[in-house]
Protein backbone atom coordinates (compact mmCIF):
# COMPACT_ATOMS: atom_id res chain seq x y z
CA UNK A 1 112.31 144.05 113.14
CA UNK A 2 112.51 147.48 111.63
CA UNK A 3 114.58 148.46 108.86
CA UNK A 4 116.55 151.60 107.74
CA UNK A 5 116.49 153.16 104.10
CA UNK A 6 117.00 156.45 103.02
CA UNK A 7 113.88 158.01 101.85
CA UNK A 8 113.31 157.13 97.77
CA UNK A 9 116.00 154.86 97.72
CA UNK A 10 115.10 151.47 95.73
CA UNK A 11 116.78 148.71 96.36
CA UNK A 12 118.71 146.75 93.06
CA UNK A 13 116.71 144.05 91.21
CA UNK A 14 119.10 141.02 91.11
CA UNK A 15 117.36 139.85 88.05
CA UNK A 16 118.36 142.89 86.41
CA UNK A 17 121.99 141.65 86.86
CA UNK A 18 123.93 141.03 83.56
CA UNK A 19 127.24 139.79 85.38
CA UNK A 20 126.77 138.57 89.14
CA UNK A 21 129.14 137.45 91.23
CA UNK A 22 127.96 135.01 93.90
CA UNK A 23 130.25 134.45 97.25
CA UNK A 24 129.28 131.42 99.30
CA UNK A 25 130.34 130.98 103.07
CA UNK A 26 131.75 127.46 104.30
CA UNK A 27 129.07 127.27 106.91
CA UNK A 28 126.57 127.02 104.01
CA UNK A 29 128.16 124.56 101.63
CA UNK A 30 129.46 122.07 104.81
CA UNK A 31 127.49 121.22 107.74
CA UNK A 32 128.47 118.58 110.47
CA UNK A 33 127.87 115.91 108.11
CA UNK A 34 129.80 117.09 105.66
CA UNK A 35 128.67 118.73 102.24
CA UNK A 36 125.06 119.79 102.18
CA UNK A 37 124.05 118.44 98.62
CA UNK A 38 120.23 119.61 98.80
CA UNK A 39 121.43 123.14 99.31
CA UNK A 40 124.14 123.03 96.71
CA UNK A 41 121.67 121.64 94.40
CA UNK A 42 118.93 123.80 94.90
CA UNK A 43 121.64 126.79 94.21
CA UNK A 44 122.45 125.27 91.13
CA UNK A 45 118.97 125.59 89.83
CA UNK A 46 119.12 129.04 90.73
CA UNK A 47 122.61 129.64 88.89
CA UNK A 48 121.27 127.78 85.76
CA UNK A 49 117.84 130.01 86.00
CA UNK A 50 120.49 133.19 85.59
CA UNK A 51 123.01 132.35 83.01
CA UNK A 52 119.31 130.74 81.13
CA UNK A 53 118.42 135.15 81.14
CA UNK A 54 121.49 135.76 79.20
CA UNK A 55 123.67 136.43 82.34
CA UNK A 56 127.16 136.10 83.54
CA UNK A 57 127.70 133.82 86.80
CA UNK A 58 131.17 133.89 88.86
CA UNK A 59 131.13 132.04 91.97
CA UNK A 60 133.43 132.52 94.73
CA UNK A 61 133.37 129.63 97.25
CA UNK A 62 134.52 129.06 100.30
CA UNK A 63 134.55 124.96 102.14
CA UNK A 64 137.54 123.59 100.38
CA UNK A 65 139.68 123.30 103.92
CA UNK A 66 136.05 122.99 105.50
CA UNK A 67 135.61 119.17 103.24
CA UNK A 68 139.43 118.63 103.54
CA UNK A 69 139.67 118.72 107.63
CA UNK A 70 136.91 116.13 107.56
CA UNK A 71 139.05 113.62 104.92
CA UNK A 72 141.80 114.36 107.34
CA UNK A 73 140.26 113.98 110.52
CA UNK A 74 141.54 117.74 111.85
CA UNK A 75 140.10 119.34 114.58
CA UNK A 76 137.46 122.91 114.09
CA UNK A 77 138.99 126.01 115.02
CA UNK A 78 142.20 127.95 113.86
CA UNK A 79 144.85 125.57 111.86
CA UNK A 80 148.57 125.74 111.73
CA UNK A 81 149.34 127.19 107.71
CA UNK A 82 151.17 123.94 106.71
CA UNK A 83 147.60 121.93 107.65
CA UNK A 84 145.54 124.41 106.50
CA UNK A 85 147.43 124.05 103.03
CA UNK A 86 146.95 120.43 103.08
CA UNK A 87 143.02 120.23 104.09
CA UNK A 88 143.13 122.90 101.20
CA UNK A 89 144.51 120.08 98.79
CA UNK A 90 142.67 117.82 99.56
CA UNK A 91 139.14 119.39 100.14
CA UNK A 92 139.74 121.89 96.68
CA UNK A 93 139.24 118.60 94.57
CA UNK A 94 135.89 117.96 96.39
CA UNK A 95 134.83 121.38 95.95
CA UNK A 96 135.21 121.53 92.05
CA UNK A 97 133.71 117.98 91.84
CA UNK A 98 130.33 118.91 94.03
CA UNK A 99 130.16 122.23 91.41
CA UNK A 100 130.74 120.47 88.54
CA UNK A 101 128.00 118.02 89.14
CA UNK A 102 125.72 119.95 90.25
CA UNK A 103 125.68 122.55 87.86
CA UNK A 104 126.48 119.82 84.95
CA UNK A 105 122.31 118.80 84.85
CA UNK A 106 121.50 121.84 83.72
CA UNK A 107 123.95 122.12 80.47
CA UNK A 108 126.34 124.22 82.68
CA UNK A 109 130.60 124.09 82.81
CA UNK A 110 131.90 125.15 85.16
CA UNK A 111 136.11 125.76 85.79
CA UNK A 112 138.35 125.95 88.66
CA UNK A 113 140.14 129.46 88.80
CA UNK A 114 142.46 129.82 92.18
CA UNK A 115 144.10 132.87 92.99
CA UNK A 116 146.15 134.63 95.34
CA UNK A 117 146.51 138.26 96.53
CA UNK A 118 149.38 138.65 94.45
CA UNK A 119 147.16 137.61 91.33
CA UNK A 120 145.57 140.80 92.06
CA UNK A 121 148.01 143.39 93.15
CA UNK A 122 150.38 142.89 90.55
CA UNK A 123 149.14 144.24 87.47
CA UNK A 124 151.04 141.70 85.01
CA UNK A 125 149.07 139.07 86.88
CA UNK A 126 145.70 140.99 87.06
CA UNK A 127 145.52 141.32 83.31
CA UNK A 128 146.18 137.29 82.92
CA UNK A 129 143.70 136.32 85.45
CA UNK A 130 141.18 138.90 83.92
CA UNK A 131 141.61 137.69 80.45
CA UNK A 132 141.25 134.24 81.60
CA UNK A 133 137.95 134.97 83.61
CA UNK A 134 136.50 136.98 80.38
CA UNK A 135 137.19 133.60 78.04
CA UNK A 136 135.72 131.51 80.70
CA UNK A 137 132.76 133.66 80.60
CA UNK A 138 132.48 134.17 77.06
CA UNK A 139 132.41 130.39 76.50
CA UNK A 140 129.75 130.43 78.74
CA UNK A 141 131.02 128.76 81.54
CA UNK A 142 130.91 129.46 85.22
CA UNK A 143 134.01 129.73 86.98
CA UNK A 144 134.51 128.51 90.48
CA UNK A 145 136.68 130.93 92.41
CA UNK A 146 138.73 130.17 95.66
CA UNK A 147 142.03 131.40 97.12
CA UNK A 148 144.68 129.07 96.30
CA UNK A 149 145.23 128.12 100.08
CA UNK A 150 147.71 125.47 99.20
CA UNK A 151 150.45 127.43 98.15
CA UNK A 152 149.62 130.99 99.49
CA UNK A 153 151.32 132.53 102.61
CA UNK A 154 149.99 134.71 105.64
CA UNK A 155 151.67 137.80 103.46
CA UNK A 156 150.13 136.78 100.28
CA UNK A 157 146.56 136.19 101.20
CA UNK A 158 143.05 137.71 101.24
CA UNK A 159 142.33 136.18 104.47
CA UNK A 160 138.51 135.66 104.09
CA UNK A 161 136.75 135.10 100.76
CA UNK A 162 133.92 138.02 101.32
CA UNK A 163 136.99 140.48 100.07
CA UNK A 164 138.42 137.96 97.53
CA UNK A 165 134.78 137.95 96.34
CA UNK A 166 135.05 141.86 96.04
CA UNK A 167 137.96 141.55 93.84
CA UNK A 168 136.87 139.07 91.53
CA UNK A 169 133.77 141.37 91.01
CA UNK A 170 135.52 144.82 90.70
CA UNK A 171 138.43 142.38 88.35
CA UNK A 172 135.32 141.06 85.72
CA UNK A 173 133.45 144.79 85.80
CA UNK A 174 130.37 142.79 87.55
CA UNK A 175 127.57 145.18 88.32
CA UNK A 176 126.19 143.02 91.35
CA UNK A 177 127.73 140.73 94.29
CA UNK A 178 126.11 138.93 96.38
CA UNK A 179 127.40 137.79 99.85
CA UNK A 180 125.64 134.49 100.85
CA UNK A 181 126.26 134.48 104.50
CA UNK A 182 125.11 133.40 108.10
CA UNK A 183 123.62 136.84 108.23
CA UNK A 184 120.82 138.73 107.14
CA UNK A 185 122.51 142.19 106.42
CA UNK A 186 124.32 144.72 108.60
CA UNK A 187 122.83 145.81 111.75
CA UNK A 188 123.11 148.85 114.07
CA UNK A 189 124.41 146.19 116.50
CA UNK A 190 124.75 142.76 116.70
CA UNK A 191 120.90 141.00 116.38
CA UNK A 192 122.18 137.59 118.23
CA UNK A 193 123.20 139.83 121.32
CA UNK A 194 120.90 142.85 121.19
CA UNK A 195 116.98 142.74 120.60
CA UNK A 196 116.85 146.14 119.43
CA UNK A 197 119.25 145.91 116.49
CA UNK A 198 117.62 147.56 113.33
CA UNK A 199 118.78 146.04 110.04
CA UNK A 200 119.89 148.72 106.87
CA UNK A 201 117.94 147.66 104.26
CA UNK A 202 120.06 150.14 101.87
CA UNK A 203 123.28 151.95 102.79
CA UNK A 204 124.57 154.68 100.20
CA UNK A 205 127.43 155.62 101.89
CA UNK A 206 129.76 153.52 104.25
CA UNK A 207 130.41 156.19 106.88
CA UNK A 208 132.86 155.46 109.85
CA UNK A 209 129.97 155.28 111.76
CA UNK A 210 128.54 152.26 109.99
CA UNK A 211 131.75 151.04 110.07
CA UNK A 212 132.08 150.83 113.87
CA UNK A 213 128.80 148.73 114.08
CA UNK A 214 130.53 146.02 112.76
CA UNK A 215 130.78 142.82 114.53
CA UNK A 216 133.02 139.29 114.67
CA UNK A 217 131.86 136.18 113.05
CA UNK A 218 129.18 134.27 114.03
CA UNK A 219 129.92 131.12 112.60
CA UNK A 220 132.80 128.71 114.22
CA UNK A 221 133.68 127.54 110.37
CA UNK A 222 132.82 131.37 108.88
CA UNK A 223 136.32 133.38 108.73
CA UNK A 224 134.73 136.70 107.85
CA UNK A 225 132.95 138.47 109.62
CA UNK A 226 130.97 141.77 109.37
CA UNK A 227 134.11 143.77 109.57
CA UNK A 228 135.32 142.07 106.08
CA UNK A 229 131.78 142.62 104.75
CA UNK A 230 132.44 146.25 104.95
CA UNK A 231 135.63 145.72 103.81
CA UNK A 232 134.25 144.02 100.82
CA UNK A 233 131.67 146.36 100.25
CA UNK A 234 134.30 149.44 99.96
CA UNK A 235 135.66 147.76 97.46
CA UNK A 236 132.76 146.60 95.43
CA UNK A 237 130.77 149.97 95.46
CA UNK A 238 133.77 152.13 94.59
CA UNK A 239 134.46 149.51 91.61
CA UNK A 240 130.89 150.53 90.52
CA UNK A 241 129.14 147.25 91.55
CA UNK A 242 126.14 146.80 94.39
CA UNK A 243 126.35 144.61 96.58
CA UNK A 244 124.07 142.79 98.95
CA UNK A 245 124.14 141.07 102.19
CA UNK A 246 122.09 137.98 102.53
CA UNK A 247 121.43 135.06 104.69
CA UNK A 248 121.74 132.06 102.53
CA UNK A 249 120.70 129.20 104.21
CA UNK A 250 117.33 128.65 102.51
CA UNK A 251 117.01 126.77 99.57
CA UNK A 252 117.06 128.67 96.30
CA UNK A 253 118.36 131.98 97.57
CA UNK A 254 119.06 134.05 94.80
CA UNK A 255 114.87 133.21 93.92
CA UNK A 256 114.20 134.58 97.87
CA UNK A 257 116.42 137.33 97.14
CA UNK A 258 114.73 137.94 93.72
CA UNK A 259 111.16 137.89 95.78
CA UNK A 260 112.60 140.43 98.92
CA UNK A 261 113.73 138.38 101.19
CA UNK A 262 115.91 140.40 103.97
CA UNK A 263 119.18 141.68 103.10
CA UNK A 264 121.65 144.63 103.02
CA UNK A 265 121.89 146.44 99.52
CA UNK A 266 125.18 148.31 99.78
CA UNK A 267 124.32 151.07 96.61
CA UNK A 268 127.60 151.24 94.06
CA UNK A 269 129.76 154.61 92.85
CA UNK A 270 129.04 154.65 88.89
CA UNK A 271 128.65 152.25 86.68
CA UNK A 272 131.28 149.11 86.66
CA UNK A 273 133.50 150.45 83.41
CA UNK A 274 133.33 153.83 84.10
CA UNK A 275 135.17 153.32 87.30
CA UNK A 276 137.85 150.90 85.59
CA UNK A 277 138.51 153.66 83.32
CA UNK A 278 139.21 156.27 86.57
CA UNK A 279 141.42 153.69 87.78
CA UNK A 280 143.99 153.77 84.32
CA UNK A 281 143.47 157.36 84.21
CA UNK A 282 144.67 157.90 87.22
CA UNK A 283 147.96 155.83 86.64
CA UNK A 284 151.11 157.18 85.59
CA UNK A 285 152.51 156.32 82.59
CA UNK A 286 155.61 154.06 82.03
CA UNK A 287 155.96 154.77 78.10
CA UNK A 288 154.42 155.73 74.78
CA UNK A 289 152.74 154.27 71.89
CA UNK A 290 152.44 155.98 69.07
CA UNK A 291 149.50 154.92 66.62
CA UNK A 292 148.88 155.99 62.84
CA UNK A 293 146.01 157.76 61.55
CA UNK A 294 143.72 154.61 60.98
CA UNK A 295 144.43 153.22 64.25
CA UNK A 296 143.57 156.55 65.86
CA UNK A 297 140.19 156.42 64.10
CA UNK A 298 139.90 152.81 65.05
CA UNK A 299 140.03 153.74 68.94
CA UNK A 300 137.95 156.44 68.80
CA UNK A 301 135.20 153.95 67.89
CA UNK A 302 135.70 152.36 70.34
CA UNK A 303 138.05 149.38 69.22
CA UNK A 304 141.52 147.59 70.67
CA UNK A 305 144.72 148.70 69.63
CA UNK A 306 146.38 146.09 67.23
CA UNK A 307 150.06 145.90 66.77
CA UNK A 308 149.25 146.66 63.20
CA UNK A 309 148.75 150.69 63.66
CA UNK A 310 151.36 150.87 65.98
CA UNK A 311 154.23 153.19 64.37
CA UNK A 312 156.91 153.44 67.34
CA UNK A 313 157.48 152.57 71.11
CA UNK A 314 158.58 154.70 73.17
CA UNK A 315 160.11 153.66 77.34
CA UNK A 316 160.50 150.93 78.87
CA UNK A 317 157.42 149.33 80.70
CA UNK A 318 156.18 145.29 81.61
CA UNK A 319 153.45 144.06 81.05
CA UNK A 320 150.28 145.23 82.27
CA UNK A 321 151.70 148.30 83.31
CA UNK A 322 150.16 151.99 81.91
CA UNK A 323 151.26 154.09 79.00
CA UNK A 324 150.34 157.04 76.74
CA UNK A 325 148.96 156.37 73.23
CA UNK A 326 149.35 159.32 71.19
CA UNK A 327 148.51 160.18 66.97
CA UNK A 328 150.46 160.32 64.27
CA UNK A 329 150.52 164.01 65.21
CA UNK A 330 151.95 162.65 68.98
CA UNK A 331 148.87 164.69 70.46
CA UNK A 332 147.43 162.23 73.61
CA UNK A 333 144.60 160.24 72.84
CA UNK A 334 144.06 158.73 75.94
CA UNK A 335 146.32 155.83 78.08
CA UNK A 336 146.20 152.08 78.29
CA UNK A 337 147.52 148.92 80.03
CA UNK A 338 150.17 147.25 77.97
CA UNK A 339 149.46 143.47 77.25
CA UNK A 340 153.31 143.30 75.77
CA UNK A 341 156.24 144.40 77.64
CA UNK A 342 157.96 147.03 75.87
CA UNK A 343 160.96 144.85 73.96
CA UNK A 344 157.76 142.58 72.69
CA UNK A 345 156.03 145.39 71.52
CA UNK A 346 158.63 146.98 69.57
CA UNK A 347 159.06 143.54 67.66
CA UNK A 348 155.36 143.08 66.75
CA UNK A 349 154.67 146.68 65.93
CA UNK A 350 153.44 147.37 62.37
CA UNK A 351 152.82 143.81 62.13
CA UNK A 352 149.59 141.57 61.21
CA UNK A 353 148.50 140.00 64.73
CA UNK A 354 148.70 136.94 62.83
CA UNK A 355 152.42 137.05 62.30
CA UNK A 356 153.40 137.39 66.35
CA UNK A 357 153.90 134.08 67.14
CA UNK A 358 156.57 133.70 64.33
CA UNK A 359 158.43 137.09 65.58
CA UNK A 360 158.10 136.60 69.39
CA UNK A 361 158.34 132.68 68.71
CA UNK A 362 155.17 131.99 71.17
CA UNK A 363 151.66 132.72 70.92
CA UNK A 364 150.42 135.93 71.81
CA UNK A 365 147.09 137.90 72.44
CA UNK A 366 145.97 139.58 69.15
CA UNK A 367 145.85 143.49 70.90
CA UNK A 368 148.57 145.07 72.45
CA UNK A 369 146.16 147.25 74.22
CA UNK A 370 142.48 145.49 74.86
CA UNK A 371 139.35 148.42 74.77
CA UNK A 372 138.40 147.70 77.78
CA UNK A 373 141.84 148.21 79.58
CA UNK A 374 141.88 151.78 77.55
CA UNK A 375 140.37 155.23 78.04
CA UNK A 376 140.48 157.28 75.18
CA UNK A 377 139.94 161.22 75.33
């Protein structure tokens, strides 16, 4: 079957990949029998290979109601919230057990991380689950991402993991996703029904008339379909990361996708940080932090902001929300997220990082403002 690229246009090397996040469909992980252990084995070699290169890993997973229906003996198709919730609980324990011993072989931890939409669309929330995911990370685990289907709502939901996927990429600055799915890549129509369907081997621009080629799922346990794909991929690309549409069926499938087997590459905006850093310039500003003169330096090399050069607050703002940090001069120097409301900051500024668990009496994060929630200039 034929394939469209734009002329010159490479497709990414997954091994070049220094953060990857990996989604994987239900109708991989569980088959009629239940959880397919030689698959979920063979992609732990594959995930071990990766972080062995230096790299990050986040996986996003999909199959914990897919395990839990089985325990509880509920039919396929659609299920009412309140039983969806409870094949969640009871299938989310399976799903971090099967991870954690496969990956475990290898020398690899792994930790559960479950979120909701809300995680992500409040900012207080966003910063906590981000600084959560970069310790995991920097300890060298690999965490094991799913919605949190036992407590979230139909109005607090992603709905399908492809796009939860998206956000956990776009929230860690990952430069790659990777959708392992019952599909090969996006089509001009839909393969199963039409012979003639040509597969995009790269797409650098999701027009509206990609858009429309979309088609439903396939897959009676799959919730997402192509639609959320594209969906997904909006979000990935314009958060500076590529992503790729696979099918993932075969053992060892990041190896296949390492040695071209058939996919969608979906190309990305910038670079991963570089689009962060639109995003907080773009905000508008709740309040002001003025910094002295060794601070200033301090950020212009590129470090956090410590409560230590901090001279005055100024507004009143929550936490994670944007403000202003300006000189000693109270000229701009760029804008930030706040990881102190503004009450906490005004009691831990000029002070030793060491001393804010005495004044706020709790533990706190050493920088008011991290670097990599800053853009300076």
């Amino acid at each position: 079957m034929a394939t469209l690229s734009a002329a010159g246009v490479t497709r990414p090397e997954v091994g070049a990949a220094q953060r990857l996040v990996i989604k994987i469909g239900s109708a991989l992980l569980v088959g009629p029998k239940g959880l397919r252990t030689d698959w979920l084995t063979a992609l732990a070699a594959d995930v071990a290979a990766v972080r062995a290169r230096g790299a990050d890993v986040v996986l996003v997973s999909s199959g914990s109601i897919a395990l839990g229906r089985r325990v509880l003996g509920l039919p396929l198709g659609p299920l009412p919230l309140e039983q969806s919730q409870a094949a969640a609980a009871v299938g989310q324990i399976r799903l971090a057990r099967a991870y954690e011993e496969a990956l475990a072989p290898h020398g690899v931890t792994t930790a559960q991380v479950l979120v909701t939409l809300e995680d992500t669309d409040d900012r207080r929330r966003y910063l906590n689950s981000r600084a959560t995911m970069e310790t995991l990370l920097g300890f060298g685990t690999v965490p094991i991402v799913n919605e949190n289907d036992t407590v979230a709502t139909d109005e607090i939901r992603f709905g399908d993991n492809d796009r939860l996927a998206a956000q956990i990429a776009v929230t860690v600055g990952a430069d790659q996703l990777i959708l392992l799915s019952d599909v090969d890549g996006l089509y001009t129509a839909n393969p199963k029904e039409d012979p003639s369907a040509t597969r995009f081997e790269v797409v650098e621009h999701i027009t509206p008339e990609i858009e429309a080629m979309a088609g439903d799922p396939i897959s009676g346990l799959s919730k997402g379909g192509m639609k959320t794909k594209l969906l997904a991929a909006k979000t990935a690309v314009a958060g500076g990361c590529a992503m790729a549409i696979m099918e993932g069926s075969v053992l060892r499938p990041l190896s296949a996708l390492a040695e071209g087997a058939n996919c969608t590459w979906f190309l990305p905006e910038g670079d991963p940080q570089v689009a962060r850093k639109r995003w907080i310039a773009a905000m508008k500003p709740r309040g002001e932090v003025f910094v002295d003169a060794g601070a200033a330096e301090a950020l212009a090399s590129g470090k956090s902001l410590l409560p230590a050069g901090v001279i005055k607050i100024v507004g009143r703002f929550g936490r994670g929300e944007p403000v202003v940090i300006a000189g000693p001069d109270r000229a701009a120097l760029g804008k930030g997220l706040m990881r102190y409301t503004s009450d906490e900051a005004r009691k831990i500024a000029g002070h030793r990082s060491g001393e804010i668990e005495a004044l706020l009496g709790y533990p706190g994060r050493a920088a008011l403002i991290h670097r990599d929630d800053m853009v300076i200039g």
